[in-house]
C-alpha atoms as a PDB file:
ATOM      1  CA  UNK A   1      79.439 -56.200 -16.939  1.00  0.00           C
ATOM      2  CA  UNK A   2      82.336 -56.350 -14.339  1.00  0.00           C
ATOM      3  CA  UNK A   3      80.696 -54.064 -12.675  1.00  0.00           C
ATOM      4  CA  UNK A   4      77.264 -55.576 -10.989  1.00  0.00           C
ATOM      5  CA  UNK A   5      77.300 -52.722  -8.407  1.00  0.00           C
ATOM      6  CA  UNK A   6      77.314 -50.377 -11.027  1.00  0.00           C
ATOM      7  CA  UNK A   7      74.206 -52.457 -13.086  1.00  0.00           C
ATOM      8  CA  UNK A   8      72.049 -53.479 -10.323  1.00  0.00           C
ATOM      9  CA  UNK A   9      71.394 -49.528  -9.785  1.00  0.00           C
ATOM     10  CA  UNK A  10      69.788 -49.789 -13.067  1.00  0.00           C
ATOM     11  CA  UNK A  11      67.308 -52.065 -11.773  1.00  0.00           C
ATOM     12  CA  UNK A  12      67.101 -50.853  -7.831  1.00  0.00           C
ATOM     13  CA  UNK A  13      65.643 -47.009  -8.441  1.00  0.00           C
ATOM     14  CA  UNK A  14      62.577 -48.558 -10.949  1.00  0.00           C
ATOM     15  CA  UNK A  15      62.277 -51.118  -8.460  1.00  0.00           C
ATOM     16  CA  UNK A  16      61.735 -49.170  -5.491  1.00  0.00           C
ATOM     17  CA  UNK A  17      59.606 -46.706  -7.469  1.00  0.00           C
ATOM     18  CA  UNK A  18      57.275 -50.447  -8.207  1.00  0.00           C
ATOM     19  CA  UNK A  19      57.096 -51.985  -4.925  1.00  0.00           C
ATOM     20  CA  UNK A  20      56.126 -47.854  -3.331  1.00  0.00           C
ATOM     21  CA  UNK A  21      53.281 -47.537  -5.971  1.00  0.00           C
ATOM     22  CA  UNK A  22      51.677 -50.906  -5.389  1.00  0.00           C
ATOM     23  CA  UNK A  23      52.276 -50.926  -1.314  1.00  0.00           C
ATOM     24  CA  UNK A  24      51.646 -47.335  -0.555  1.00  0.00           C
ATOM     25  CA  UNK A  25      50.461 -45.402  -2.849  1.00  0.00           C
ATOM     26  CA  UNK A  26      48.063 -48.378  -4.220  1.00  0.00           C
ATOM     27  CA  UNK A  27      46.453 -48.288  -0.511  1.00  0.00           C
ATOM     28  CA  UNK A  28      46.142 -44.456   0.143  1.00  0.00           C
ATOM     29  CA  UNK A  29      43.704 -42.861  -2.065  1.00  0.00           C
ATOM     30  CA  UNK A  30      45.529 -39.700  -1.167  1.00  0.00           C
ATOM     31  CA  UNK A  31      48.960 -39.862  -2.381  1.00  0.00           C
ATOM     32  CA  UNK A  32      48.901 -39.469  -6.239  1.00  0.00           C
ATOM     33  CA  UNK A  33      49.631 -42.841  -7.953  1.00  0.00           C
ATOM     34  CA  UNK A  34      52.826 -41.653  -9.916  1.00  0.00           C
ATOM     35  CA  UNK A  35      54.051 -39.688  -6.646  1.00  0.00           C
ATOM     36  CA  UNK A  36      56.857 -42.162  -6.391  1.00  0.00           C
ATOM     37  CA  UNK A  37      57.840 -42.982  -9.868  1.00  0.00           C
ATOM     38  CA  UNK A  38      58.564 -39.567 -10.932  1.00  0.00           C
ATOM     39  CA  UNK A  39      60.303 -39.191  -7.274  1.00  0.00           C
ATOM     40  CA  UNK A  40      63.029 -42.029  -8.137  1.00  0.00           C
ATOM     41  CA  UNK A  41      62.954 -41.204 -11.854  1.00  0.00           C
ATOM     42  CA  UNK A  42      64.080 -37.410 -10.903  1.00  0.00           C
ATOM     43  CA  UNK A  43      66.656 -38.490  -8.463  1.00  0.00           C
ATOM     44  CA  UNK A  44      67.877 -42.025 -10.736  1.00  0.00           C
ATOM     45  CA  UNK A  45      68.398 -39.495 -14.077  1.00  0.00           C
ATOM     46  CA  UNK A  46      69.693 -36.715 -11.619  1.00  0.00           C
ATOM     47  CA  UNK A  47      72.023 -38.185  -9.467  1.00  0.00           C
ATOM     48  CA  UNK A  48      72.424 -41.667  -9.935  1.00  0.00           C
ATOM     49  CA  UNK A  49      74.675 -42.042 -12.814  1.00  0.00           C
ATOM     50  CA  UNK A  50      77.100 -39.073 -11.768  1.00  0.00           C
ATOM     51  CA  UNK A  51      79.246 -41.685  -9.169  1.00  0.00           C
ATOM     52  CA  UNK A  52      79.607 -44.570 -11.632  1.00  0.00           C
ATOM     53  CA  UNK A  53      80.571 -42.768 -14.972  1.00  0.00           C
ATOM     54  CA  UNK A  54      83.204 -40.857 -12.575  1.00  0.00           C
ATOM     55  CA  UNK A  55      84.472 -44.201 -11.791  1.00  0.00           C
ATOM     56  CA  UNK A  56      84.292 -45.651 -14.987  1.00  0.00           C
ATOM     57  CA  UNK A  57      86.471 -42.664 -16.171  1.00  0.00           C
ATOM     58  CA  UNK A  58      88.661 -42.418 -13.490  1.00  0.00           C
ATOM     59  CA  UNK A  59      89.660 -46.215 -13.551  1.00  0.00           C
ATOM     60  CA  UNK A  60      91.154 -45.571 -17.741  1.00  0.00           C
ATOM     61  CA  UNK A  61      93.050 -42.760 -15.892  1.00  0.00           C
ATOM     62  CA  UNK A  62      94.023 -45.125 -12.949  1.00  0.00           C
ATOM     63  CA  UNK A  63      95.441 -48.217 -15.837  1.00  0.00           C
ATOM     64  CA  UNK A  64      96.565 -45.882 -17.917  1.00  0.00           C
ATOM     65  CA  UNK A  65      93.929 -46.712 -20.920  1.00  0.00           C
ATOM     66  CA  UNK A  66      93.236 -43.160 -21.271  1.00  0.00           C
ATOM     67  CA  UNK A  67      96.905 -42.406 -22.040  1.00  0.00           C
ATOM     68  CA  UNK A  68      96.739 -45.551 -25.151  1.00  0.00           C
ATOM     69  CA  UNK A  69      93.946 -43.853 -25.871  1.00  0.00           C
ATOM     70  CA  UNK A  70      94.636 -40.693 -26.500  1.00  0.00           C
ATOM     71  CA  UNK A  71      98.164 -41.607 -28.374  1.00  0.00           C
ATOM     72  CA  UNK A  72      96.008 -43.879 -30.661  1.00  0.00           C
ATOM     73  CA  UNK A  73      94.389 -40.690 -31.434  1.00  0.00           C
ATOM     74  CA  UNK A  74      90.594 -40.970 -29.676  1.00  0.00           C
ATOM     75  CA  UNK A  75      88.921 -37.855 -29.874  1.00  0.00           C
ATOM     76  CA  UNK A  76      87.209 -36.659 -27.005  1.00  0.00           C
ATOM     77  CA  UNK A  77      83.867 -37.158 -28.574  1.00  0.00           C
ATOM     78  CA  UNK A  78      85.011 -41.057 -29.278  1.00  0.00           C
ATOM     79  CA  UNK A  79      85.865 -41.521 -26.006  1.00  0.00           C
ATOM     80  CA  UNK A  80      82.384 -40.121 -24.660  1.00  0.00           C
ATOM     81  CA  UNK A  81      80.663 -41.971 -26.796  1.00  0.00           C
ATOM     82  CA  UNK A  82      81.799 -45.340 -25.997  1.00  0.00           C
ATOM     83  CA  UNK A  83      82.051 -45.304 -21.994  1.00  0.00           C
ATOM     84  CA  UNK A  84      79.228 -42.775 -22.042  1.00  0.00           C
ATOM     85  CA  UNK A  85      77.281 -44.193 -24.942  1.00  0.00           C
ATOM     86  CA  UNK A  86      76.396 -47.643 -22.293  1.00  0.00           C
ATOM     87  CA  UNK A  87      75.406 -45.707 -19.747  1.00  0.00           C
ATOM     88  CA  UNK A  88      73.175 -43.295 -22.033  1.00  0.00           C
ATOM     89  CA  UNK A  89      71.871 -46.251 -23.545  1.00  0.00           C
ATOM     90  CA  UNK A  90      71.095 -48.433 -20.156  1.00  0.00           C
ATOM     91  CA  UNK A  91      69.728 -44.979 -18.549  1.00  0.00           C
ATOM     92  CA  UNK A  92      66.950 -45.143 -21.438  1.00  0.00           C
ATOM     93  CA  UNK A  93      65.531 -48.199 -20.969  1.00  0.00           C
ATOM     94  CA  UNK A  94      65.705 -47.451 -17.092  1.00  0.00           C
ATOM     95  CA  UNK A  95      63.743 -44.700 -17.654  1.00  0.00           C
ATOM     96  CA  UNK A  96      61.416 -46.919 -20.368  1.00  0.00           C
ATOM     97  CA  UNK A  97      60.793 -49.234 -17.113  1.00  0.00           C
ATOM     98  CA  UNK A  98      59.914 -45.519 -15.197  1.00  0.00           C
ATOM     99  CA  UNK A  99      57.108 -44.995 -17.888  1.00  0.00           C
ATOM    100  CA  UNK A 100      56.152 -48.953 -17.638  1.00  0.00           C
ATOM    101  CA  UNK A 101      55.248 -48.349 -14.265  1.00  0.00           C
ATOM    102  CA  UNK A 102      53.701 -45.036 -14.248  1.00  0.00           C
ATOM    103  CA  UNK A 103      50.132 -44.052 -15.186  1.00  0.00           C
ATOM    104  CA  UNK A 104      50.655 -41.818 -18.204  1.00  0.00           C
ATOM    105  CA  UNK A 105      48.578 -40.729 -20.837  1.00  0.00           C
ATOM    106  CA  UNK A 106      50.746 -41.069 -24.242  1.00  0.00           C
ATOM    107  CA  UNK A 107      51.428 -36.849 -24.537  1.00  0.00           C
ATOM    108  CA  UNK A 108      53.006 -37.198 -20.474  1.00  0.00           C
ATOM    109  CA  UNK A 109      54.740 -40.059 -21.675  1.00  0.00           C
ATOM    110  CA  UNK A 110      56.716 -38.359 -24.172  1.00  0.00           C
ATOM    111  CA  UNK A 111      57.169 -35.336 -21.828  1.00  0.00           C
ATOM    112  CA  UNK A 112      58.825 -37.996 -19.398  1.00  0.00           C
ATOM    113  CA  UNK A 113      61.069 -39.882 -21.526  1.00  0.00           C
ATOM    114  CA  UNK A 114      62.453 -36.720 -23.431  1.00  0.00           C
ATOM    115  CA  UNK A 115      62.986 -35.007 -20.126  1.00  0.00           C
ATOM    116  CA  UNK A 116      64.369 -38.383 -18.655  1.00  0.00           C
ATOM    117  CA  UNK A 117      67.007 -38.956 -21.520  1.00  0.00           C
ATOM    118  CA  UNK A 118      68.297 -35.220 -21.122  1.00  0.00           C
ATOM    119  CA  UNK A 119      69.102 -35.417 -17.736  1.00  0.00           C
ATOM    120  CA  UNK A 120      70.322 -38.812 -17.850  1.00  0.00           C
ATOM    121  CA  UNK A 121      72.888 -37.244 -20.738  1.00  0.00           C
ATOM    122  CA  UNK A 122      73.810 -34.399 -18.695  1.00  0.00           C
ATOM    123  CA  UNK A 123      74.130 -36.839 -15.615  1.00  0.00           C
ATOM    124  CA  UNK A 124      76.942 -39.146 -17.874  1.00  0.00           C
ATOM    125  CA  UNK A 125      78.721 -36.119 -18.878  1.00  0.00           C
ATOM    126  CA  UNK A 126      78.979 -34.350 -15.668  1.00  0.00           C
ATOM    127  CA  UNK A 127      80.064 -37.968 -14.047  1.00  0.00           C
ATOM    128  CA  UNK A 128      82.502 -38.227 -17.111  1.00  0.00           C
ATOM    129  CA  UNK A 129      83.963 -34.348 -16.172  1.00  0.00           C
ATOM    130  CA  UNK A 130      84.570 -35.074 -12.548  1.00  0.00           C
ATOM    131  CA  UNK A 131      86.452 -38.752 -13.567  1.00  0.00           C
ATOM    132  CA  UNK A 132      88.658 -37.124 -15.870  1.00  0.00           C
ATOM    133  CA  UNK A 133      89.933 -34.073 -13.588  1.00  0.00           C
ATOM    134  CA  UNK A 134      90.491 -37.096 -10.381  1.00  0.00           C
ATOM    135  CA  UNK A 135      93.970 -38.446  -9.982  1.00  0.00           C
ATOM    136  CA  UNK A 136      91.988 -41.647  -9.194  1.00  0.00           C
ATOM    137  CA  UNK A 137      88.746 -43.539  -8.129  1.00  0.00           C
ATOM    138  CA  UNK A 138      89.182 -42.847  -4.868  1.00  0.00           C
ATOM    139  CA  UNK A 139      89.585 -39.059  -5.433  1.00  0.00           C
ATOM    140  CA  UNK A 140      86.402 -39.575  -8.189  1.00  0.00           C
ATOM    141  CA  UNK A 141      84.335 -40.727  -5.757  1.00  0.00           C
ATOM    142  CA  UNK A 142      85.288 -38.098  -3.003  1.00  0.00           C
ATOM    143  CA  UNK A 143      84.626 -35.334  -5.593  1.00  0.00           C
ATOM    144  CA  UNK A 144      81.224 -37.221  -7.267  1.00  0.00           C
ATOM    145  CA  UNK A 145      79.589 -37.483  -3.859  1.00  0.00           C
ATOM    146  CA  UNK A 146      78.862 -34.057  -3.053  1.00  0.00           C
ATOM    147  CA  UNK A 147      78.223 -33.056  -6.869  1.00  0.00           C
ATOM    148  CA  UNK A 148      75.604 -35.479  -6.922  1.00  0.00           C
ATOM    149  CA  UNK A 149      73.920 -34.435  -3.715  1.00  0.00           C
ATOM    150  CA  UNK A 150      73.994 -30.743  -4.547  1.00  0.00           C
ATOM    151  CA  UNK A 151      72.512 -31.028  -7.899  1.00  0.00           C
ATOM    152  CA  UNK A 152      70.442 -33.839  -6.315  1.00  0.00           C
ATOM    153  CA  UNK A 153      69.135 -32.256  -3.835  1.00  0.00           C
ATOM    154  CA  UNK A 154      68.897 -28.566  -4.449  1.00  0.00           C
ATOM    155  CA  UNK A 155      65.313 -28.950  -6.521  1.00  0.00           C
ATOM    156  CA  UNK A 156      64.064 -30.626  -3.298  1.00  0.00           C
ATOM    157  CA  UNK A 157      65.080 -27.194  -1.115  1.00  0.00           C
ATOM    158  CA  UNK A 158      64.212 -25.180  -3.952  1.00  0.00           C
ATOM    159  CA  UNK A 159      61.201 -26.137  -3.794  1.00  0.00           C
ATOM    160  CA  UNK A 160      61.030 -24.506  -0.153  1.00  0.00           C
ATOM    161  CA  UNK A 161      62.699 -21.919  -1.115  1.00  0.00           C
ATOM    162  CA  UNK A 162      61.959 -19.188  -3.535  1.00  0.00           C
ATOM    163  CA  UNK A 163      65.680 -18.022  -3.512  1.00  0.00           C
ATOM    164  CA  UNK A 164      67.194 -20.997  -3.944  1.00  0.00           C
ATOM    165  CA  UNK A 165      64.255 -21.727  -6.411  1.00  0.00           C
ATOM    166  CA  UNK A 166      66.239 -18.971  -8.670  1.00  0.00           C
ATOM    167  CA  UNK A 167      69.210 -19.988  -8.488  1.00  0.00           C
ATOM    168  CA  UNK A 168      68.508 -24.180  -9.116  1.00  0.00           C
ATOM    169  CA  UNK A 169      66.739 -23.031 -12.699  1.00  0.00           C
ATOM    170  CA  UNK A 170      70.481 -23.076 -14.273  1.00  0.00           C
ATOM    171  CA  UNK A 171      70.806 -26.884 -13.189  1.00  0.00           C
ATOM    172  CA  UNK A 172      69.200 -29.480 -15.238  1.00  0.00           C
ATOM    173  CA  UNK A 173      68.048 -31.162 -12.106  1.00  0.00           C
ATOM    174  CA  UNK A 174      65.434 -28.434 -11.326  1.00  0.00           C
ATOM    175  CA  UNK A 175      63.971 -29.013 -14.896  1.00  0.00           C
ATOM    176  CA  UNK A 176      63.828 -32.651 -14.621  1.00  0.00           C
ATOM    177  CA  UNK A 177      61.726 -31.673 -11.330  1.00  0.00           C
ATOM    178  CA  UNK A 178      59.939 -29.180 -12.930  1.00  0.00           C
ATOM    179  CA  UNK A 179      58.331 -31.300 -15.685  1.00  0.00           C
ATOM    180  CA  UNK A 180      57.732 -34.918 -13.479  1.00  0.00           C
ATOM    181  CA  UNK A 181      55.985 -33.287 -10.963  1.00  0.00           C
ATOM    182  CA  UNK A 182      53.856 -31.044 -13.595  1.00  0.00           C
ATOM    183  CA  UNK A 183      53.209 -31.939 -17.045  1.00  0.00           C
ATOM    184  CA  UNK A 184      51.202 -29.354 -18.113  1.00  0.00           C
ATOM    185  CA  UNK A 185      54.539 -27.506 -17.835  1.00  0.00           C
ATOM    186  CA  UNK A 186      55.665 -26.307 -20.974  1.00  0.00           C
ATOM    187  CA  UNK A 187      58.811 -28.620 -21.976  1.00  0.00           C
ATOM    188  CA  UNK A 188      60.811 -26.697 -24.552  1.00  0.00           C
ATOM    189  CA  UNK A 189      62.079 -24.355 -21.992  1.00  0.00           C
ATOM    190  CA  UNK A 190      63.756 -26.733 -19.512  1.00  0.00           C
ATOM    191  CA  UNK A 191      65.191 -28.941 -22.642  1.00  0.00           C
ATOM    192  CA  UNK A 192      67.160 -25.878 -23.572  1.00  0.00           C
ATOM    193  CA  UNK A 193      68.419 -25.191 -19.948  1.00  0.00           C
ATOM    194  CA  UNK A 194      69.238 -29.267 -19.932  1.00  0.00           C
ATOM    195  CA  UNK A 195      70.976 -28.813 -23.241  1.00  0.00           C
ATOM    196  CA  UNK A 196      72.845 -25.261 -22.308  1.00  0.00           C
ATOM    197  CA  UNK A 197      74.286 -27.538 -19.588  1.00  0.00           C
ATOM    198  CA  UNK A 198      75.180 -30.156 -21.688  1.00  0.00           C
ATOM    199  CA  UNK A 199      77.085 -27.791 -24.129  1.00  0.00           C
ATOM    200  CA  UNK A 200      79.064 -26.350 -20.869  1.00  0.00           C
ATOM    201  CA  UNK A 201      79.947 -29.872 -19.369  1.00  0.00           C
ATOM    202  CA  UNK A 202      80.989 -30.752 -23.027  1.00  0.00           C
ATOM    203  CA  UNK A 203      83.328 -28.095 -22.950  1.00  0.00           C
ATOM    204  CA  UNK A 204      84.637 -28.667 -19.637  1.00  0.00           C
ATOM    205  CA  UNK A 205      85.371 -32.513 -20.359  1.00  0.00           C
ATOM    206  CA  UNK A 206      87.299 -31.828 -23.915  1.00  0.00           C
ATOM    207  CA  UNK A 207      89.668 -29.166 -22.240  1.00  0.00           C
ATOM    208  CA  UNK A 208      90.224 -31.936 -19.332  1.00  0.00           C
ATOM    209  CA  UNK A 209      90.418 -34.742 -21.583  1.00  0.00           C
ATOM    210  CA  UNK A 210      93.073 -32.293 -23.617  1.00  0.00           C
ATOM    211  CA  UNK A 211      94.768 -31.294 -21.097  1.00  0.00           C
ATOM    212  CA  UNK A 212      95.254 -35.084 -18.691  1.00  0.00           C
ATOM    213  CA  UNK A 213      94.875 -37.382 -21.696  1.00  0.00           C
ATOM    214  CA  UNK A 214      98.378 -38.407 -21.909  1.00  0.00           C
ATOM    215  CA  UNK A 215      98.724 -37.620 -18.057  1.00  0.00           C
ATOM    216  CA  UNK A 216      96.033 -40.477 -17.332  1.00  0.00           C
END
């Protein structure tokens, strides 16, 4: 809540995706009516949340609450789950307003949110790794910048690209992509490349949080 900058991109990526569907894709029979909703959707849950969970991480290191922290004996998984557990929890009903706004039968619905909520998750814990291994929120944002646009934008080369199609499979970005833009897509497969990164980023942030806990 101190952070409006931080909240108002909750609201701003649905919103765009709204005022696009009803002013150009509502006037152009030939642009697909969800076109733009599953456009912001895939980059909101894919890049989005990476720069503000860094922050959000990096300021405990900055005042020092990650050091109290970790002497009052948080475990890493604590810790996740209460500066990660907001954004988790605000990314969901971001990506409730996403469905709101799309025209989706009930099964694509279910594809979207479940796809939605995984990447949002892998977003907060990727944002969360990068925080915790900056010296600050200045270095934070320096290093969550160009993570977000490379996992952010390598589905959109990819795309392109059969080569760089191959190699984007191991992100969770390019299986967010892979099941907004086609729902007949079989969604068991991408939800265990989403979760496979989600165990790896998990590791990553315990031996950081470990290792500069009672650094930060």
């Amino acid at each position: 809540m101190k952070s409006p900058m931080g909240l108002v991109m909750f609201l701003t990526f649905p919103a765009v995706a709204l005022l696009m569907t009803i002013f150009i894709a509502g006037s152009d029979e030939n642009i697909p009516p969800n076109m733009f909703v599953t456009m912001m959707a895939a980059i909101f849950a894919g890049m989005g949340l990476i720069t503000s969970v860094s922050d959000a991480t990096a300021e405990d290191i900055e005042r020092k609450c990650l050091r109290f922290l970790v002497i009052a004996g948080m475990k890493p998984h604590q810790y996740l789950l209460g500066t990660g557990g907001f954004y988790l929890f605000a990314g969901t009903i971001t990506a409730v307003i996403f469905a709101l706004i799309g025209d989706f039968t009930m099964r694509e619905t279910m594809k979207f949110l479940a796809i939605m909520v995984a990447g949002v998750a892998a977003s907060v814990l990727l944002g969360a790794t990068i925080g915790i291994y900056a010296k600050n929120r200045q270095a934070a944002t320096s290093l969550a910048m160009p993570a977000a646009v490379l996992v952010g934008f390598t589905p959109m080369i990819a795309a392109f690209n059969e080569t760089v199609e191959r190699v984007a499979g191991v992100l969770y970005t390019q299986q967010i992509n892979v099941i907004v833009n086609d729902f007949s897509q079989d969604l068991w497969r991408p939800l265990l490349i989403i979760a496979a990164n989600i165990a790896v980023l998990t590791v990553l942030f315990i031996i950081a949080y470990k290792k500069k806990g009672l650094k930060g």
